[in-house]
C-alpha atoms as a PDB file:
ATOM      1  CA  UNK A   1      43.208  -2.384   1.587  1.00  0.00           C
ATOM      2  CA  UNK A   2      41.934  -2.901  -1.935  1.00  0.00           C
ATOM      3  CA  UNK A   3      39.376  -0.304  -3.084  1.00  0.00           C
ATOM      4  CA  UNK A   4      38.401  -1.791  -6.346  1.00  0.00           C
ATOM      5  CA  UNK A   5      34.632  -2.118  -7.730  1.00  0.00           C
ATOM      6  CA  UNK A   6      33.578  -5.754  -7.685  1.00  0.00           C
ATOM      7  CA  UNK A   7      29.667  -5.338  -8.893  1.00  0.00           C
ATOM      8  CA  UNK A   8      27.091  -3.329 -10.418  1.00  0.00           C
ATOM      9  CA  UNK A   9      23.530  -2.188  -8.996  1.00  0.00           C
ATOM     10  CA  UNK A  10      20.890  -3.730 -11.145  1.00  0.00           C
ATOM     11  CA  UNK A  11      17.330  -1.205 -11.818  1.00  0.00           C
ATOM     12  CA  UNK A  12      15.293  -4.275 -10.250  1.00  0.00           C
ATOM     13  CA  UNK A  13      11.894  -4.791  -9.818  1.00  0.00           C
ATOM     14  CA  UNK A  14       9.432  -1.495  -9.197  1.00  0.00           C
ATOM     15  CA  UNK A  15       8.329  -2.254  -5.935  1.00  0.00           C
ATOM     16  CA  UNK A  16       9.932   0.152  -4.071  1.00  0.00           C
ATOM     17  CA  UNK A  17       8.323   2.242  -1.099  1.00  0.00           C
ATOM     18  CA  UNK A  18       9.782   5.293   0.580  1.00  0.00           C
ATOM     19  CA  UNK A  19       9.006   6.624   4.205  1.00  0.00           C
ATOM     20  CA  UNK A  20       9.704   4.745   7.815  1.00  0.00           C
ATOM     21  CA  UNK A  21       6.985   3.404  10.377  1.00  0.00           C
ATOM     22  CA  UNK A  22       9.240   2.625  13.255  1.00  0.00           C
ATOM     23  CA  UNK A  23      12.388   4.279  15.091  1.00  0.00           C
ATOM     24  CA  UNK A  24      14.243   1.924  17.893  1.00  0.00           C
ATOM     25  CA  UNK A  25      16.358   4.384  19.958  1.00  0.00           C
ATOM     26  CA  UNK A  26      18.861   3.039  22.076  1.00  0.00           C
ATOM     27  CA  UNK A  27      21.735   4.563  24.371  1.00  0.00           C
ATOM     28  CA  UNK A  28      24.813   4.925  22.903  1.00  0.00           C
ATOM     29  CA  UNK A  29      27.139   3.860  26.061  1.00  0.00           C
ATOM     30  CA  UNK A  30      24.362   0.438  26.251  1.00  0.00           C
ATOM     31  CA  UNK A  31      25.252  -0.442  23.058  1.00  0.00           C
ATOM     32  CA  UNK A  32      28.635  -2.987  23.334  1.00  0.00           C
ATOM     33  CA  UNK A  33      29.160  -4.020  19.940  1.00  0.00           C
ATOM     34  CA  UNK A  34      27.706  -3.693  16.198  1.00  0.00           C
ATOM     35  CA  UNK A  35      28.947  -6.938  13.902  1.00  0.00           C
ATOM     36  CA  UNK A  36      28.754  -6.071  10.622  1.00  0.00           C
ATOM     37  CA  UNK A  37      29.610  -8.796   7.475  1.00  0.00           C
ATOM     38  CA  UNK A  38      29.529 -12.426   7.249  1.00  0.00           C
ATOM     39  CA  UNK A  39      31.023 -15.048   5.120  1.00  0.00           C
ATOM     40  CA  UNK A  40      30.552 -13.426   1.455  1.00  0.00           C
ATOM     41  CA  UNK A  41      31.133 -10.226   0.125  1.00  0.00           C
ATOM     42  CA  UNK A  42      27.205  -9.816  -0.029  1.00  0.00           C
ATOM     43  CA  UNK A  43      27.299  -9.748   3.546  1.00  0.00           C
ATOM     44  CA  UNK A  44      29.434  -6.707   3.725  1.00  0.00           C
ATOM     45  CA  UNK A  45      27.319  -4.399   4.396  1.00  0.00           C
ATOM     46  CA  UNK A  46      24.583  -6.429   6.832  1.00  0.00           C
ATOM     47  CA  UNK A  47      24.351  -6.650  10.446  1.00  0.00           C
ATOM     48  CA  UNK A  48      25.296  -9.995  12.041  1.00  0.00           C
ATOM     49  CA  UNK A  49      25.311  -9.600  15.541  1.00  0.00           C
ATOM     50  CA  UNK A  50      24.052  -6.573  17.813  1.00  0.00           C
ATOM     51  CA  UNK A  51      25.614  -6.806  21.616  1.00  0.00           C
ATOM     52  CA  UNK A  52      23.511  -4.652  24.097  1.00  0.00           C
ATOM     53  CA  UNK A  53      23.727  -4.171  27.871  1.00  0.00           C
ATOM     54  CA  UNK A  54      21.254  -2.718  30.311  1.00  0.00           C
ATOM     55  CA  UNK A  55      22.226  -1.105  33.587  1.00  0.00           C
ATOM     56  CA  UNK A  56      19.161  -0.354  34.789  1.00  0.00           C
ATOM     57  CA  UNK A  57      18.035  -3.992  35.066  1.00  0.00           C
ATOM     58  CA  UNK A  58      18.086  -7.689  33.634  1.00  0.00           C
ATOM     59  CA  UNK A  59      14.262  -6.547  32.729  1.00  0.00           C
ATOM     60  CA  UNK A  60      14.899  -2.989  31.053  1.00  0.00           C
ATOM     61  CA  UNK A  61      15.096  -3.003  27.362  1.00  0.00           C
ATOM     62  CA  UNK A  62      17.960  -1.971  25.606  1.00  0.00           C
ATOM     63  CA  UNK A  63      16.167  -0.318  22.776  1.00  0.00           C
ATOM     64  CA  UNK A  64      12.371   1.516  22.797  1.00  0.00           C
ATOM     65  CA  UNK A  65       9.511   1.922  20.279  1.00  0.00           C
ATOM     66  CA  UNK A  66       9.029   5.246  18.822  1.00  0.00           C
ATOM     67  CA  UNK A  67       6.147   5.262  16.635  1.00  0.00           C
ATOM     68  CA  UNK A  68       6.227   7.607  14.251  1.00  0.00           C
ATOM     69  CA  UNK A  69       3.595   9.388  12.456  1.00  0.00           C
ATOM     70  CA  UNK A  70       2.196   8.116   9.010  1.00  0.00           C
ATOM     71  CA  UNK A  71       3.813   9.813   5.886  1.00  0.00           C
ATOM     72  CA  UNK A  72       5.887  12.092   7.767  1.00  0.00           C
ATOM     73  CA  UNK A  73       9.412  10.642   8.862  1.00  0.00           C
ATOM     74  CA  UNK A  74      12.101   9.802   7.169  1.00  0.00           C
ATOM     75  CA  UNK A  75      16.112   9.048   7.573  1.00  0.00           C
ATOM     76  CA  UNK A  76      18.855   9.992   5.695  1.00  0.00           C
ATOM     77  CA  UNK A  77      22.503   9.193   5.268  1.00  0.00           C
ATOM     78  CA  UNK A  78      24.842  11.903   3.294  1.00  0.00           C
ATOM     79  CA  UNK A  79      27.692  10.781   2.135  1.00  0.00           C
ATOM     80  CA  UNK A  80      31.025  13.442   1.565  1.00  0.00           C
ATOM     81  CA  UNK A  81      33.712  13.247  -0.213  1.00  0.00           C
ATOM     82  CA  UNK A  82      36.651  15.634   0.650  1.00  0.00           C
ATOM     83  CA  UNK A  83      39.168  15.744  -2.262  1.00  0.00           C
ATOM     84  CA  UNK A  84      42.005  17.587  -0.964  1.00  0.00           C
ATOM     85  CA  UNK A  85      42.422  14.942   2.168  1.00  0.00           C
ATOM     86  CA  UNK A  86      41.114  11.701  -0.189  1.00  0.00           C
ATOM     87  CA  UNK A  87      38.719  11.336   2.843  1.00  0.00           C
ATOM     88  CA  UNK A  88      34.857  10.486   3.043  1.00  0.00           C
ATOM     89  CA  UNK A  89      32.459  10.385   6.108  1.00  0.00           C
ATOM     90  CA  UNK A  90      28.954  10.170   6.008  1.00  0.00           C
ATOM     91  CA  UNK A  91      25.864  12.151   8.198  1.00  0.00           C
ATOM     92  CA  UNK A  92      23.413   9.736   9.293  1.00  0.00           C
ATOM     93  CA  UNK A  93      20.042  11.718  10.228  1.00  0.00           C
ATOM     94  CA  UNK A  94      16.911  10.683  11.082  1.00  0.00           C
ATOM     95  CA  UNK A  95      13.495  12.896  11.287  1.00  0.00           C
ATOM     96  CA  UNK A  96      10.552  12.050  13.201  1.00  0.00           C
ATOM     97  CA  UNK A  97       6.970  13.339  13.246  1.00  0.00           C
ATOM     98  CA  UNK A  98       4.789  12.952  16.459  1.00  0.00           C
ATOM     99  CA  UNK A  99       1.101  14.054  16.848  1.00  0.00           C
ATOM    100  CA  UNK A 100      -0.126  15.832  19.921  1.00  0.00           C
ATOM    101  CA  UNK A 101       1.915  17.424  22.535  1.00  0.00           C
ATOM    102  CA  UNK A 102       1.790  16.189  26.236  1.00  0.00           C
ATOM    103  CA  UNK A 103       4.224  15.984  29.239  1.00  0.00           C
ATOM    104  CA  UNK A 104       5.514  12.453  28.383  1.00  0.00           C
ATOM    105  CA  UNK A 105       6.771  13.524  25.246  1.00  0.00           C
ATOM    106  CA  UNK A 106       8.508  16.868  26.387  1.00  0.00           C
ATOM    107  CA  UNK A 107      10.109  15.055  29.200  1.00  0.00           C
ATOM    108  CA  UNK A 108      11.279  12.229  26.502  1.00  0.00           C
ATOM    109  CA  UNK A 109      11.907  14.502  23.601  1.00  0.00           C
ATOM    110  CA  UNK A 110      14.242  16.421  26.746  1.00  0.00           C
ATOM    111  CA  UNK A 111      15.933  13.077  27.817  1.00  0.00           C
ATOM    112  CA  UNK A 112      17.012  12.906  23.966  1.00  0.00           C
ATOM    113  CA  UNK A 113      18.620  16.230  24.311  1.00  0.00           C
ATOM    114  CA  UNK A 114      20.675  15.159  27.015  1.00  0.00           C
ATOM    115  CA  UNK A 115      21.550  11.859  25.408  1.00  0.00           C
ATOM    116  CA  UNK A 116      23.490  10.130  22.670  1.00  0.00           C
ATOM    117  CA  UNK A 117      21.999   7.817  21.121  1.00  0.00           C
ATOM    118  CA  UNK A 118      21.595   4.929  18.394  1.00  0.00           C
ATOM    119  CA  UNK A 119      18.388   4.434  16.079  1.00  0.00           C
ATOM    120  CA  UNK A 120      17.541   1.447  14.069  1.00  0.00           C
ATOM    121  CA  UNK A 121      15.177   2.620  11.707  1.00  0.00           C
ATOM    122  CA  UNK A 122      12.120   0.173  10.039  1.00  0.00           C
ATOM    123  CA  UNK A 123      11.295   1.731   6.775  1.00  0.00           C
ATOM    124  CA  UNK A 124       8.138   1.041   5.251  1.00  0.00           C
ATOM    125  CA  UNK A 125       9.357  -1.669   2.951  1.00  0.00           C
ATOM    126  CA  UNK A 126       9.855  -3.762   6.249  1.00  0.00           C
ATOM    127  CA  UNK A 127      13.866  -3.314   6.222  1.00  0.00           C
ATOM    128  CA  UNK A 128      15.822  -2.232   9.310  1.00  0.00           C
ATOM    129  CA  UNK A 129      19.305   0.554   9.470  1.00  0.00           C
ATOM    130  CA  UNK A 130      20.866   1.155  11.889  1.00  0.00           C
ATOM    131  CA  UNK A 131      22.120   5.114  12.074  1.00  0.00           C
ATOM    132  CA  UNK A 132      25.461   5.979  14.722  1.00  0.00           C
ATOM    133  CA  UNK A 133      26.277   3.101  15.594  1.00  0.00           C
ATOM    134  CA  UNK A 134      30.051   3.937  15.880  1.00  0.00           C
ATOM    135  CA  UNK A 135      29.673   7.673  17.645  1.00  0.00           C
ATOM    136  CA  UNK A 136      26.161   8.388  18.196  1.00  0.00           C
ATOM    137  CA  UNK A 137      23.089  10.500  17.304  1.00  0.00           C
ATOM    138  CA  UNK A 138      22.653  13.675  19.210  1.00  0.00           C
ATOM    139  CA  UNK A 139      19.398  15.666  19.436  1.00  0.00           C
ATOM    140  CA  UNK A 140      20.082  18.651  16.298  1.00  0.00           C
ATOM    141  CA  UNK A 141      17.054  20.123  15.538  1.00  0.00           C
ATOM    142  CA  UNK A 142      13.434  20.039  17.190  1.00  0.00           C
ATOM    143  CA  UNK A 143      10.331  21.796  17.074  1.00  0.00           C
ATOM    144  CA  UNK A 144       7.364  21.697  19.435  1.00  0.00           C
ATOM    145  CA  UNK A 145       3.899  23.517  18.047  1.00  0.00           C
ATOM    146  CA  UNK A 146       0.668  23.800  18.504  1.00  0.00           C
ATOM    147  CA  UNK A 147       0.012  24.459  15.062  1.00  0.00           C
ATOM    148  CA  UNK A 148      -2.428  26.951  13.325  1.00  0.00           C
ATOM    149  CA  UNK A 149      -5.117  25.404  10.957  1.00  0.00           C
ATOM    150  CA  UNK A 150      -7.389  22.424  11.929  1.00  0.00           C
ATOM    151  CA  UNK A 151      -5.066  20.324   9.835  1.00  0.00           C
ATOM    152  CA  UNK A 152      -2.258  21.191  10.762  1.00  0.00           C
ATOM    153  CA  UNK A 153       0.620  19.894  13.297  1.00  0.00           C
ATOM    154  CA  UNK A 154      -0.015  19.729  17.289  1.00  0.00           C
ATOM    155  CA  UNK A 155       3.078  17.966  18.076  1.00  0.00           C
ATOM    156  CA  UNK A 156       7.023  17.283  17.853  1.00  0.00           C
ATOM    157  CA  UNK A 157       9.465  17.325  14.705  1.00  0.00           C
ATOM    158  CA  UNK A 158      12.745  16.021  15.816  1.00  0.00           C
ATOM    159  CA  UNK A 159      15.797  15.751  14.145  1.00  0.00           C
ATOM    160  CA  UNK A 160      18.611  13.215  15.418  1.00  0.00           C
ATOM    161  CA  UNK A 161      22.107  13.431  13.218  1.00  0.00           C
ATOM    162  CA  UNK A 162      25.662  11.973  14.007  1.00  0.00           C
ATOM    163  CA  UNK A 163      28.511  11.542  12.058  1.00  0.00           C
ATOM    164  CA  UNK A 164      30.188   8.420  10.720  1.00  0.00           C
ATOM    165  CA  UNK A 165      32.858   6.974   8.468  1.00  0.00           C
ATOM    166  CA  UNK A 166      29.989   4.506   6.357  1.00  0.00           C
ATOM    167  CA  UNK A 167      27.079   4.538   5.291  1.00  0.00           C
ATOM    168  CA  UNK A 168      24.138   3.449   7.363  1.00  0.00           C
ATOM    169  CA  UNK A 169      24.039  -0.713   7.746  1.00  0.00           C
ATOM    170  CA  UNK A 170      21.082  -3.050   6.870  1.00  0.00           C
ATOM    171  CA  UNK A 171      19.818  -4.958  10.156  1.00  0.00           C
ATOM    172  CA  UNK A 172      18.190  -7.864   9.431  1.00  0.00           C
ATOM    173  CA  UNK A 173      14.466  -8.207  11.024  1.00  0.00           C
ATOM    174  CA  UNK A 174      15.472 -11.558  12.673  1.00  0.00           C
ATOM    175  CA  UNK A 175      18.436  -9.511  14.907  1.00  0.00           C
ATOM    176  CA  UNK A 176      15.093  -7.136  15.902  1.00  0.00           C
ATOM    177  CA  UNK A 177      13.245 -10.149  17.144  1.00  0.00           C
ATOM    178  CA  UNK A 178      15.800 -12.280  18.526  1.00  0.00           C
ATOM    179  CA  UNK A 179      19.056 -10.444  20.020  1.00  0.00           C
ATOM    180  CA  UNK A 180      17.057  -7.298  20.839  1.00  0.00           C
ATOM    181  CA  UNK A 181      14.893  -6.273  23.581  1.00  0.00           C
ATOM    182  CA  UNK A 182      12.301  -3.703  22.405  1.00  0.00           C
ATOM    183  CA  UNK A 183      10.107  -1.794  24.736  1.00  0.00           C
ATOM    184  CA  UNK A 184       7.398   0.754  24.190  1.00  0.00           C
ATOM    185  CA  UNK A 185       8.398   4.645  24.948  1.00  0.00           C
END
């Protein structure tokens, strides 16, 4: 395997926007296959082809909404570098904010204890990631509170992280619309 550069990152235009508006959670074992690159080396690091299975039903979606509240979410994806084994991995995580606290969500925020699972993640600049793909996201850090001020949080804080040897891949929206099923939590 070559590991040489072959391009730069241009400054481009200033119409960036940070934050996420939608997670897709998935189950890791329903997920059969991630294809990842195309024809040109600018495909490289793009989803091609996402292979899902349900068995709970023809009608069950592989993937559900979480809807995330505004200005408070976010994913990240830290990369490592350990010099004395010339090895690198990367830590996807992904943190999301929602208001009010009710028995659907503690029984769903539970199920995600108990689970491994995938996210693709919409940021607010309408692009999709996807985030443990390869070996999962487990549930690593929550909080449930009722908050103290007016203002403040009644609600969840969760924190899903995995581990995995690249960074997180670009999904393109068509493979959201087309080749997977999305249902509401």
């Amino acid at each position: 395997m070559t590991c040489l550069l072959t391009n730069g990152i241009t400054k481009g235009c200033r119409d960036n926007i940070g934050g996420i508006s939608t997670v897709y959670l998935a189950n890791k074992e329903l997920l059969t296959s991630v294809t990842v690159g195309g024809g040109s080396p600018e495909d490289l690091g793009l989803v091609s082809a996402i292979a899902t299975q349900s068995s709970i039903g023809a009608d069950a979606p592989a993937f559900y909404e979480f809807q995330v509240n505004k200005n408070s979410s976010n994913w990240v994806d830290t990369g490592t570098v350990v010099a004395s084994n010339g090895g690198t991995f990367y830590a996807p995580a992904v943190t999301m904010v929602f208001g009010k606290n009710d028995s659907t969500k503690l029984n769903t925020v539970k199920l995600m204890g108990q689970s491994t699972l995938v996210a693709i993640v919409k940021n607010n600049d309408g692009k999709y990631f996807i985030l443990g793909e390869t070996n999962g996201l487990e549930l690593s850090a929550g909080a449930y509170a009722s908050g103290t001020a007016f203002a403040d949080l009644n609600g969840w804080t969760i924190t899903l992280s995995g581990g995995e040897t690249h960074p997180a891949y670009e999904v393109p929206s068509t493979l959201i619309t087309s080749a997977i099923i999305v249902g509401m939590a």
